[in-house]
C-alpha atoms as a PDB file:
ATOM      1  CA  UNK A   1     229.399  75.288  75.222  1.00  0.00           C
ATOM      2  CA  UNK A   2     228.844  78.724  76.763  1.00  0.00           C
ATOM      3  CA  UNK A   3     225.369  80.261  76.202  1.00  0.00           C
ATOM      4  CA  UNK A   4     225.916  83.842  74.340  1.00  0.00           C
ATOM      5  CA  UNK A   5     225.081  86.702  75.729  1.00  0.00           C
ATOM      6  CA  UNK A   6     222.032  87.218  73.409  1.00  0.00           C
ATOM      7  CA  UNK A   7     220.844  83.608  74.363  1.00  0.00           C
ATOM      8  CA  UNK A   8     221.113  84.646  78.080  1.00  0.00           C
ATOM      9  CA  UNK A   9     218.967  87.704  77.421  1.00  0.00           C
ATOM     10  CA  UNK A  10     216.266  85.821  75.626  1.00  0.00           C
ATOM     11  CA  UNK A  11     216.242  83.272  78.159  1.00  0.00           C
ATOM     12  CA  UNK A  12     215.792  85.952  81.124  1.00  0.00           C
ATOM     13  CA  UNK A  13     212.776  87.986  79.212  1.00  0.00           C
ATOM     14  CA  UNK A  14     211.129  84.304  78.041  1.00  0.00           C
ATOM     15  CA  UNK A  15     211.420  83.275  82.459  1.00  0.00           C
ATOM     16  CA  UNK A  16     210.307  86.995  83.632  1.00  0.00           C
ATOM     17  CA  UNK A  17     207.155  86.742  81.265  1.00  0.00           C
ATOM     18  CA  UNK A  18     206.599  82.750  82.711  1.00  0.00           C
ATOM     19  CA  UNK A  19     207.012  83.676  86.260  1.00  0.00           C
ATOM     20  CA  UNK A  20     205.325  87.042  87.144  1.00  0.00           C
ATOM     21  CA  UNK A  21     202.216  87.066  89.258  1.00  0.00           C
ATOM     22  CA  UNK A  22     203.943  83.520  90.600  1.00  0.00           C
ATOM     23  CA  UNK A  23     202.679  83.430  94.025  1.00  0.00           C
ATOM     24  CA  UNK A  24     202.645  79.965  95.448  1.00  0.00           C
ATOM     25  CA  UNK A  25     205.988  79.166  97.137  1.00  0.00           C
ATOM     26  CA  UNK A  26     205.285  75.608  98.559  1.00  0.00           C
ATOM     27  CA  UNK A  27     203.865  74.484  94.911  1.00  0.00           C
ATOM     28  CA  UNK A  28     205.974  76.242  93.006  1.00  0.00           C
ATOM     29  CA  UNK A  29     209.807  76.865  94.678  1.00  0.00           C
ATOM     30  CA  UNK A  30     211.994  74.236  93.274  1.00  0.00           C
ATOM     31  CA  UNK A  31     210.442  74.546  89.263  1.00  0.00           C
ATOM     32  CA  UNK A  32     211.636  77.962  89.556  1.00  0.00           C
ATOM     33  CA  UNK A  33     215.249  77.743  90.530  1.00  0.00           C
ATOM     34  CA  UNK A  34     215.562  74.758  88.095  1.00  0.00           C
ATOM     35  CA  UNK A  35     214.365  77.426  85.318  1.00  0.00           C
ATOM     36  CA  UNK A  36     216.335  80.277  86.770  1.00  0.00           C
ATOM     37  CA  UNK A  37     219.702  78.450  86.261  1.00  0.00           C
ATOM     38  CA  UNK A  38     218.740  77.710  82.957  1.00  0.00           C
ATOM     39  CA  UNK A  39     218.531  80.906  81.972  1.00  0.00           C
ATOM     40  CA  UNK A  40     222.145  80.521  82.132  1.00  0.00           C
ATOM     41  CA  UNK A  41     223.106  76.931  80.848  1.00  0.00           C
ATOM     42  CA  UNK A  42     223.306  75.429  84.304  1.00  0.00           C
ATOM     43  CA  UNK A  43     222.017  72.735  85.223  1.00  0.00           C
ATOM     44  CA  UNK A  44     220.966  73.220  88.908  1.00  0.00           C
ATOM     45  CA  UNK A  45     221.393  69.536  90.153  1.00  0.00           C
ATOM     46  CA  UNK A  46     225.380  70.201  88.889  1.00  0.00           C
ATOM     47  CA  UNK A  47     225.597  72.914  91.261  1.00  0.00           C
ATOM     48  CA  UNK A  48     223.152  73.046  94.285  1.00  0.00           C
ATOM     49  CA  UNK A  49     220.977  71.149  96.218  1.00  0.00           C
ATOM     50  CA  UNK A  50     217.346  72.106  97.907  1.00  0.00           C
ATOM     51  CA  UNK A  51     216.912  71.806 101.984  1.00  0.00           C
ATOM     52  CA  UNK A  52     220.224  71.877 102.997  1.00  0.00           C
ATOM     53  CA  UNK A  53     220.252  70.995 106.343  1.00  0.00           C
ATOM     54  CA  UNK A  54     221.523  74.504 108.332  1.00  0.00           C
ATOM     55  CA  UNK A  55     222.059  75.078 111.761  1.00  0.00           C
ATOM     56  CA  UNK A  56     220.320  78.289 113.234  1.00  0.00           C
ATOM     57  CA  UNK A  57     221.878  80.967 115.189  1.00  0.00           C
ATOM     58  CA  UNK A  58     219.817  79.478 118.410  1.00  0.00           C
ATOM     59  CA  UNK A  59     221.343  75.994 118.001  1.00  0.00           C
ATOM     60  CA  UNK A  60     218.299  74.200 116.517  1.00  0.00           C
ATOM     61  CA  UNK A  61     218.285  73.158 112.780  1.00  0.00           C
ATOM     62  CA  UNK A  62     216.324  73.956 109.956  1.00  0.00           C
ATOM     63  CA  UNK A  63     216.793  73.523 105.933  1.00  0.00           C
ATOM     64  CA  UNK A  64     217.634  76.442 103.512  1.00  0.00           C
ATOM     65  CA  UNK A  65     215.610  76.319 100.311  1.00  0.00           C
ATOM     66  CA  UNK A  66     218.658  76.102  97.961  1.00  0.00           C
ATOM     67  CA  UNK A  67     222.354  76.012  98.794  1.00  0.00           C
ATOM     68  CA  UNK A  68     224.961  76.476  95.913  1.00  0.00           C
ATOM     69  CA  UNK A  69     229.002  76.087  98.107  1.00  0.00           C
ATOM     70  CA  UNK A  70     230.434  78.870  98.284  1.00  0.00           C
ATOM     71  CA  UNK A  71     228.171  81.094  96.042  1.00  0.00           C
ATOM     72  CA  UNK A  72     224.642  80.998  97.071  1.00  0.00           C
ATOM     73  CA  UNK A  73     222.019  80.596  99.662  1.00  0.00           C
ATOM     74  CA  UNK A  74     218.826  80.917  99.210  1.00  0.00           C
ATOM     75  CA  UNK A  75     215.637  81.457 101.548  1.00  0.00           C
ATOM     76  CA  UNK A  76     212.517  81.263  98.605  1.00  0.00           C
ATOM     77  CA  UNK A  77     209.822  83.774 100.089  1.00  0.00           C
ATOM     78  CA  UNK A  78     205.934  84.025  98.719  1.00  0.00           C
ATOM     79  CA  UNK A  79     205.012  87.101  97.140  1.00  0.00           C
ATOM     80  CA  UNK A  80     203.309  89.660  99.813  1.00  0.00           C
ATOM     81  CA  UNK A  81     199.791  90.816  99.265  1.00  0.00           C
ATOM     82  CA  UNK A  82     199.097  94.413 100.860  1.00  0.00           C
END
């Protein structure tokens, strides 16, 4: 069943309060996109997968941090200190 509207909301405020200051990426990464799709009802595993295998511009590969077909892709980046 579709989460309301109001659930969604409540989700998003309880995952902003639980995430900010987050700063280590390594640790850290893949517990955060689980939590960010369910904010929304989604189960991430349903819908994308971590390091996708990509092939760079240059010819080499790499991985992408999270890779949803056709909707998403998603390079996780560490919060810059100035």
């Amino acid at each position: 069943m579709p989460l309301s509207w109001n659930e969604i909301r409540h989700r998003a405020i309880a995952f902003s309060k639980e995430w900010t200051g987050a700063k280590r990426e390594q640790a850290e990464k893949q517990t955060f996109w689980n939590e960010f799709f369910n904010v929304f009802g989604i189960r991430r595993r349903v819908v994308a997968s971590f390091e996708e295998p990509v092939k760079n511009l240059s010819g080499d590969y790499g991985y992408i941090d999270l890779f949803w077909p056709g909707v998403a892709l998603v390079e996780h980046k560490r919060l810059l200190q100035s």
